[in-house]
Protein backbone atom coordinates (compact mmCIF):
# COMPACT_ATOMS: atom_id res chain seq x y z
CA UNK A 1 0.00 0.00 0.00
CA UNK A 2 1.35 3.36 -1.33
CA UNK A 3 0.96 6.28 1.29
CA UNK A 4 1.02 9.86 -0.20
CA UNK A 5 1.93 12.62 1.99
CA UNK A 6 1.38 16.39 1.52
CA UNK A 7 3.97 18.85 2.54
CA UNK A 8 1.92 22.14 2.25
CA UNK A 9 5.32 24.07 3.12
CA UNK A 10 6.11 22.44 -0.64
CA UNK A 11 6.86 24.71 -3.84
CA UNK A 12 8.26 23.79 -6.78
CA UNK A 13 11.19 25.71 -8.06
CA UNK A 14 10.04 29.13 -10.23
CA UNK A 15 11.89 31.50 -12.28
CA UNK A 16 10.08 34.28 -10.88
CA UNK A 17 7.44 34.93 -8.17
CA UNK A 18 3.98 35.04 -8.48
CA UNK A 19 4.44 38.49 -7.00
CA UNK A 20 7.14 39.20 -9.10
CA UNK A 21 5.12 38.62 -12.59
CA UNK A 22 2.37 40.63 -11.22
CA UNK A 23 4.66 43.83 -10.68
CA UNK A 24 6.58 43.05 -14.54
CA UNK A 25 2.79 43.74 -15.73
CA UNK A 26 2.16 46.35 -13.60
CA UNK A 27 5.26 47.92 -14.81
CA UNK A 28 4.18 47.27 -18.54
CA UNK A 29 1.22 48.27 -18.72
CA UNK A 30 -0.09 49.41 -15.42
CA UNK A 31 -1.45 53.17 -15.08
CA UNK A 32 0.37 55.73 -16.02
CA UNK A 33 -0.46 59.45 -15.05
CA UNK A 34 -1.86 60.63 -18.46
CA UNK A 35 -2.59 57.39 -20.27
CA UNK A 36 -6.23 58.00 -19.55
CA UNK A 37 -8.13 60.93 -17.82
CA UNK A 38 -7.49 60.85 -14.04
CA UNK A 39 -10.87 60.67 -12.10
CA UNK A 40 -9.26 61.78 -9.10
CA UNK A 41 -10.01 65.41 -7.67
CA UNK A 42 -7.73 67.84 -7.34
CA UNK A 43 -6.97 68.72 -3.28
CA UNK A 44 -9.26 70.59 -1.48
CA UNK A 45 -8.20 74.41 -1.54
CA UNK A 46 -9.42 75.02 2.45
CA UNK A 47 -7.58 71.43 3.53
CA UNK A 48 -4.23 72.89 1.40
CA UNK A 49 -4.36 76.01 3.36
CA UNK A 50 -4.50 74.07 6.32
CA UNK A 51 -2.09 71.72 5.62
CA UNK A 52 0.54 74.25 5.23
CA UNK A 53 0.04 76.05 8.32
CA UNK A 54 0.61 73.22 10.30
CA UNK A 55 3.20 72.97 8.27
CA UNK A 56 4.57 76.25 9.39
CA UNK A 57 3.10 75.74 13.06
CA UNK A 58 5.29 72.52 13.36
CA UNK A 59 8.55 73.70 12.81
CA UNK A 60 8.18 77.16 14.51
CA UNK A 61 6.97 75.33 17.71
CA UNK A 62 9.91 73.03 17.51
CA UNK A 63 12.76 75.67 16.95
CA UNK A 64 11.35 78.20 18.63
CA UNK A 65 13.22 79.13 21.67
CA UNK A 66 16.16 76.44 21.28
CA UNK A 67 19.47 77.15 19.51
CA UNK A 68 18.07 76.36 16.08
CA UNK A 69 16.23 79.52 16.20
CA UNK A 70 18.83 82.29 14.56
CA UNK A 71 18.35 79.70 11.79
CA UNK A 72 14.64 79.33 11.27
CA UNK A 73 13.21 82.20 8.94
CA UNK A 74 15.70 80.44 6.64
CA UNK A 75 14.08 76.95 6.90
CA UNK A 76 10.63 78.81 6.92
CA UNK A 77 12.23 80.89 3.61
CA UNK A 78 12.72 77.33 2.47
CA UNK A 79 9.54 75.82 2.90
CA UNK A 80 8.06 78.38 0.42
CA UNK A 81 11.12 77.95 -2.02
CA UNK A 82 9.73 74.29 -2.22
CA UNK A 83 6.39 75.11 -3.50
CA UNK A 84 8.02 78.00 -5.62
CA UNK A 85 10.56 75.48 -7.52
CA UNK A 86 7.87 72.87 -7.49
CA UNK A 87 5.50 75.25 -9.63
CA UNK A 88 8.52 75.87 -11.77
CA UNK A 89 9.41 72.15 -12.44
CA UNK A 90 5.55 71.86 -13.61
CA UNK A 91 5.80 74.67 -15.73
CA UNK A 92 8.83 72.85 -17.55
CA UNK A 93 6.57 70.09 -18.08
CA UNK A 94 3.57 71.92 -19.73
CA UNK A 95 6.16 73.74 -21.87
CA UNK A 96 7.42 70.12 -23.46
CA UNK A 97 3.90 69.69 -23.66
CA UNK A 98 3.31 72.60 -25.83
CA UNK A 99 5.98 71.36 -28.13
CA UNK A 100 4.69 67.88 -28.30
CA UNK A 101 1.10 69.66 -29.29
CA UNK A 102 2.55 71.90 -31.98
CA UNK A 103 4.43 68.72 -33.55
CA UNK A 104 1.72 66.74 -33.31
CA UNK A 105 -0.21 69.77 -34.87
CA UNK A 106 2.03 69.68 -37.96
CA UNK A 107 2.03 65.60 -38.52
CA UNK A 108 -1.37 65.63 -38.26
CA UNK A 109 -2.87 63.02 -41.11
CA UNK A 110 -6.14 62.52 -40.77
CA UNK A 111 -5.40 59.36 -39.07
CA UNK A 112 -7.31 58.25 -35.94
CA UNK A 113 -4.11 57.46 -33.72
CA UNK A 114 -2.51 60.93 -34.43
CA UNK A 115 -6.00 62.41 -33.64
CA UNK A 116 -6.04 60.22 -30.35
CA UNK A 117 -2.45 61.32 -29.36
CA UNK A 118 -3.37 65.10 -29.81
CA UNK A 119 -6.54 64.91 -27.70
CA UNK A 120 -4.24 62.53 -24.80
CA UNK A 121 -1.90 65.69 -25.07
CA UNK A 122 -4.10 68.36 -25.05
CA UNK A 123 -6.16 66.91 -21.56
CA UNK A 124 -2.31 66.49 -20.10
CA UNK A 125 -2.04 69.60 -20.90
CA UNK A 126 -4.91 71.00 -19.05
CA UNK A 127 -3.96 68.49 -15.84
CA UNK A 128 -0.22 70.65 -16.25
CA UNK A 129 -2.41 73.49 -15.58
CA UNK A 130 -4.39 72.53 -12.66
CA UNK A 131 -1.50 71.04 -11.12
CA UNK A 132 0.44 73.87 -11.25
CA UNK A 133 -1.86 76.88 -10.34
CA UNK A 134 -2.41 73.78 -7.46
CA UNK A 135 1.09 74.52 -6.50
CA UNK A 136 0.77 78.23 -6.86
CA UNK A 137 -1.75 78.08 -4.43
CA UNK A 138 0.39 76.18 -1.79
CA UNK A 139 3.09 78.64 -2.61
CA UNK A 140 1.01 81.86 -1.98
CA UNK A 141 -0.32 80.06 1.15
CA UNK A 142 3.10 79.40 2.54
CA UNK A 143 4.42 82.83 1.61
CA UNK A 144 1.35 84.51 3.86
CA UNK A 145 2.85 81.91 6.72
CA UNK A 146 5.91 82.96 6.02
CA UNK A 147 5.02 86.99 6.65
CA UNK A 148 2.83 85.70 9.47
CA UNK A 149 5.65 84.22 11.69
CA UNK A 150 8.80 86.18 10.60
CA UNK A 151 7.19 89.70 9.93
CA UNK A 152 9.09 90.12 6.23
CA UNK A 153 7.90 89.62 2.67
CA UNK A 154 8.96 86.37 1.11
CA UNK A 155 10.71 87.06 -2.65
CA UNK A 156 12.28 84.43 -4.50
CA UNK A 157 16.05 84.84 -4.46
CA UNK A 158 15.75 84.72 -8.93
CA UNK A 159 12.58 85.05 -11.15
CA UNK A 160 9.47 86.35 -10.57
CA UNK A 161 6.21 85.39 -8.18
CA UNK A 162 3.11 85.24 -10.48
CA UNK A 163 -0.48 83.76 -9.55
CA UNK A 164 -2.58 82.45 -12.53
CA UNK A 165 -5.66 81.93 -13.10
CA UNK A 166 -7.56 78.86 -12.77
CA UNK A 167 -8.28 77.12 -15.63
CA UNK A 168 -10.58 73.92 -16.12
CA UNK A 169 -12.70 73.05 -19.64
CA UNK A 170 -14.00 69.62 -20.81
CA UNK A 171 -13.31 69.97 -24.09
CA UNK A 172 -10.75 71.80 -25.42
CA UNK A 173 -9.03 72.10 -29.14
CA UNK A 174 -5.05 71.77 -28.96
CA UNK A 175 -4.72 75.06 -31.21
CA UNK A 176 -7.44 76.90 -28.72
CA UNK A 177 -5.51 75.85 -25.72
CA UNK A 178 -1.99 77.07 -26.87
CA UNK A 179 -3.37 80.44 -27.96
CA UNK A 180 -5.11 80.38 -24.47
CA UNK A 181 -2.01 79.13 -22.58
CA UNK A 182 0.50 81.80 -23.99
CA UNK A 183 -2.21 84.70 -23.70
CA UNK A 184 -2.73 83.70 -20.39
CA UNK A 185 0.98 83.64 -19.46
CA UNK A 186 1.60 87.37 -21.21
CA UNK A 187 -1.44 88.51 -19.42
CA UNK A 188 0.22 87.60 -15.63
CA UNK A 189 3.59 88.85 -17.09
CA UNK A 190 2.19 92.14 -18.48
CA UNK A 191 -0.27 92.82 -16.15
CA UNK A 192 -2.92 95.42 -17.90
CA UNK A 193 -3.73 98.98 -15.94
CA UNK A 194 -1.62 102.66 -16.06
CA UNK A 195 2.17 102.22 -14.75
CA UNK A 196 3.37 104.37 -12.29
CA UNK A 197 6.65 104.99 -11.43
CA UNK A 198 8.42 105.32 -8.16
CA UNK A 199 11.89 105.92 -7.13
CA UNK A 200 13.88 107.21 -3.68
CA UNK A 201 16.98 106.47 -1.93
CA UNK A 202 17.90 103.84 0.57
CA UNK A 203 18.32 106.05 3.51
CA UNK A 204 14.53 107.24 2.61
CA UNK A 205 12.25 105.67 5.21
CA UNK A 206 9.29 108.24 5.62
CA UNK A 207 6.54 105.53 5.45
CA UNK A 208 4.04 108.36 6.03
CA UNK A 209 4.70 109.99 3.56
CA UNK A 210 5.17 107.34 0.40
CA UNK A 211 2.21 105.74 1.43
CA UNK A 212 -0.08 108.77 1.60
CA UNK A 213 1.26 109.56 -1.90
CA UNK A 214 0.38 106.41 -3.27
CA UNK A 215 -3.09 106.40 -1.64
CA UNK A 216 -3.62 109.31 -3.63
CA UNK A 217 -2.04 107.85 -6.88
CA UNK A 218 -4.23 104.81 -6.34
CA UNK A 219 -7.45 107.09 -5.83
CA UNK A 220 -6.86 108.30 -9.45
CA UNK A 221 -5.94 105.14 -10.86
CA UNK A 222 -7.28 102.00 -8.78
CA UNK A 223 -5.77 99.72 -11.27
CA UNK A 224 -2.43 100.99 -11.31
CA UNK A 225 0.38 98.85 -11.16
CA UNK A 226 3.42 100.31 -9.28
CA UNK A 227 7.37 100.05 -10.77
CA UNK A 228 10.11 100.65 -8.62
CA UNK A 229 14.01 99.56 -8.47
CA UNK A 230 13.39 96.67 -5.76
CA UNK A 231 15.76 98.30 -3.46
CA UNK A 232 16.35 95.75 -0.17
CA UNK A 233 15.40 98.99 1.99
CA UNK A 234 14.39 102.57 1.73
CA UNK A 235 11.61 104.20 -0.29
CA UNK A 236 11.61 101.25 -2.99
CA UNK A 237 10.84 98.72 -0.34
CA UNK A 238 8.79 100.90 1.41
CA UNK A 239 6.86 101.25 -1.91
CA UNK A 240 6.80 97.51 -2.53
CA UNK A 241 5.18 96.77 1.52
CA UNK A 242 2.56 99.09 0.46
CA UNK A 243 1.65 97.23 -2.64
CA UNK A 244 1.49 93.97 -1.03
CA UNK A 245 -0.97 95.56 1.77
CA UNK A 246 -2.76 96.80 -0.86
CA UNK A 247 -3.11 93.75 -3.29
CA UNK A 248 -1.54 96.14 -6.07
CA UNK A 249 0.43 94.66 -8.57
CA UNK A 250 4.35 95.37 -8.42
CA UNK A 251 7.26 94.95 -10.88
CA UNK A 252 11.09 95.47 -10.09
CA UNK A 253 13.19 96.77 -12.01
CA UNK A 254 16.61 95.74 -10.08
CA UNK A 255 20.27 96.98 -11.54
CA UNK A 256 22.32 93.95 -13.87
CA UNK A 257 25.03 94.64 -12.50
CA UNK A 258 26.69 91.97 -13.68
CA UNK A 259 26.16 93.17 -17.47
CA UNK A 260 25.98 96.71 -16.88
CA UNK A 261 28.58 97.35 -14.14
CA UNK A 262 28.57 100.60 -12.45
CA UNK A 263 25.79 101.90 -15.13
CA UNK A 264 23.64 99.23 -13.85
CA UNK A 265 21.12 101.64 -12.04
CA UNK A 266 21.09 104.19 -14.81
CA UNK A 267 20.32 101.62 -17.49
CA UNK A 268 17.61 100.24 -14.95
CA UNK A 269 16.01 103.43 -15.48
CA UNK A 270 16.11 103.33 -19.01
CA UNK A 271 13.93 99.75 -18.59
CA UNK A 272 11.56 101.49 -16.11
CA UNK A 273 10.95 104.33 -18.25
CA UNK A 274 10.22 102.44 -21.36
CA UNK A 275 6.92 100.88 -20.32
CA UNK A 276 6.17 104.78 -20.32
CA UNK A 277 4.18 105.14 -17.09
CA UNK A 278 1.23 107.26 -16.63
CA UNK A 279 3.90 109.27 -13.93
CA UNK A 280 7.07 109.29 -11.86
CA UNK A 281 7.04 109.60 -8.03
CA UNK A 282 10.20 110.56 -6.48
CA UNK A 283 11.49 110.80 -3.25
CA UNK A 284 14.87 111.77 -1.72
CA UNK A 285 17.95 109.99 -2.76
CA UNK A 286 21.24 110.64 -5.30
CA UNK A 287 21.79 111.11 -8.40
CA UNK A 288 20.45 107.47 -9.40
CA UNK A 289 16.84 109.66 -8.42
CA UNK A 290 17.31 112.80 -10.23
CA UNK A 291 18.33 110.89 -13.44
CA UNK A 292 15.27 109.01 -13.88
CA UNK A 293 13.38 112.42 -13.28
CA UNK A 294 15.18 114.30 -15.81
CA UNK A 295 14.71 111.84 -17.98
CA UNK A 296 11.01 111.61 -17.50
CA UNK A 297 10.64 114.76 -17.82
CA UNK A 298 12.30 114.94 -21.51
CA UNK A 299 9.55 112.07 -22.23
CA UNK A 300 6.88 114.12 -21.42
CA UNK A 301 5.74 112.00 -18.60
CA UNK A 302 4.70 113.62 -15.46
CA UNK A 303 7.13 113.85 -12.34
CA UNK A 304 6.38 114.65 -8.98
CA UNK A 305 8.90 115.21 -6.37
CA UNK A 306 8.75 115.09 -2.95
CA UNK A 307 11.10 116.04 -0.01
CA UNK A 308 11.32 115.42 3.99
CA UNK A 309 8.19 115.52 5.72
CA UNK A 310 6.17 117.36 2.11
């Protein structure tokens, strides 16, 4: 009589796993972000918000009042940095994507699979979008946090801060959605509304007195957008603090030094002038000051000068 045993602890020998050929398919042909519209949401705006205070909240209440503390507004600085080059590697993205569209654009044959490869580009495309103003939004958040806890204005160290608008559609034509895309971008980068002009020295700190001018500016034109020289202190940073509390849009014009040496300032004011600006505010400084007013003035465009305590 034959007796048959089983040994349940018993495999036979395998090439691979079980497990193992599961994750090769995976890896072939598993989900891949854009392969197929994503049904999942984009994050909450009011959960984001809170997210990144805590954020904030955590690491002030653990350096805070230890020996790490001379070095937390630049960990804090950092935190919004991360959000800032985070929106930036995005925006790389939906720039190859704009290339892709525009050769897909010109190969275009009629045939269904080229037609199917524009539309999968065109809703990546719009996901690009979303997920960027997305991190926009976390950046803006983190940057209030940032004034909230250290008391100064977060700036990125290169490059500008811009906020975009939101942007969703269900049905979009690639050609419609480039024209949008670069309008849109041109639109944050030259924002619309009379320029005014505004210049002073470093050693200028009458906060009085620059922001009762601009009050009055801004009475006359309430969509004005201010330009200064993005001094670190003085009237220009004065000037900027007041456009920040005042939601008014800013651009700096700061010095290249590096290209233009020691005529860095004076070609600066070249720059500002030629967006020709509706006027020219100017408060004590040096000569940088009084060159950008004489040369307003040979433009035709308005200048107003003001001294101590006016």
């Amino acid at each position: 009589m034959t007796i048959h045993t089983h040994d349940d602890t018993y495999e036979p020998a395998h090439t691979a796993s079980q497990t193992a050929l599961a994750l090769d398919e995976l890896q072939l042909y598993g989900y891949r972000p854009f392969d197929e519209p994503d049904p999942r949401p984009m994050p909450d705006g009011q959960r984001l918000a809170v997210a990144v205070a805590d954020i904030f909240d955590a690491l002030v209440a653990t350096l805070e009042d230890t020996r790490m503390e001379p070095d937390l507004e630049e960990v804090l600085w950092g935190q919004v940095n991360l959000f800032h080059r985070a929106t930036a590697r995005v925006e790389r993205s939906l720039d190859e994507n704009e290339q892709a569209q525009r050769r897909l654009q010109r190969e275009q044959d009629g045939s269904e699979v080229k037609s199917t490869e524009l539309e999968r580009l065109t809703a990546e495309g719009l996901t690009l979008i979303e997920r960027r103003n997305c991190m926009d939004m976390m950046r803006d958040h983190a940057a209030t946090e940032f004034v909230h806890h250290t008391g100064s204005t977060w700036r990125p160290r290169t490059g500008s801060m811009v906020n975009r608008q939101h942007m969703t559609a269900a049905l979009i034509d690639s050609r419609d959605f480039l024209a949008a895309k670069r309008r849109a971008e041109t639109e944050v980068m030259l924002p619309a509304g009379p320029k005014v002009a505004l210049t002073g020295g470093t050693d200028f700190n009458d906060h009085r007195l620059i922001w009762g001018k601009l009050d009055q500016v801004r009475t006359k034109y309430p969509d004005m957008v201010l330009l200064h020289g993005g001094s670190p202190k003085g009237a220009e940073l004065i000037a900027a603090k007041w456009a920040e509390a005042r939601g008014v849009t800013q651009v700096a014009f700061k010095p290249d030094w590096t290209k233009h040496a020691k005529a860095a300032p004076f070609k600066r004011n070249d720059a500002m002038l030629e967006v020709l600006p509706v006027g020219v505010l100017v408060f004590p400084g040096t000569g940088i000051q009084e060159n950008l007013a004489d040369k307003a003035k040979k433009l035709g465009i308005p200048v107003m000068k003001f001294e101590k305590g006016a």
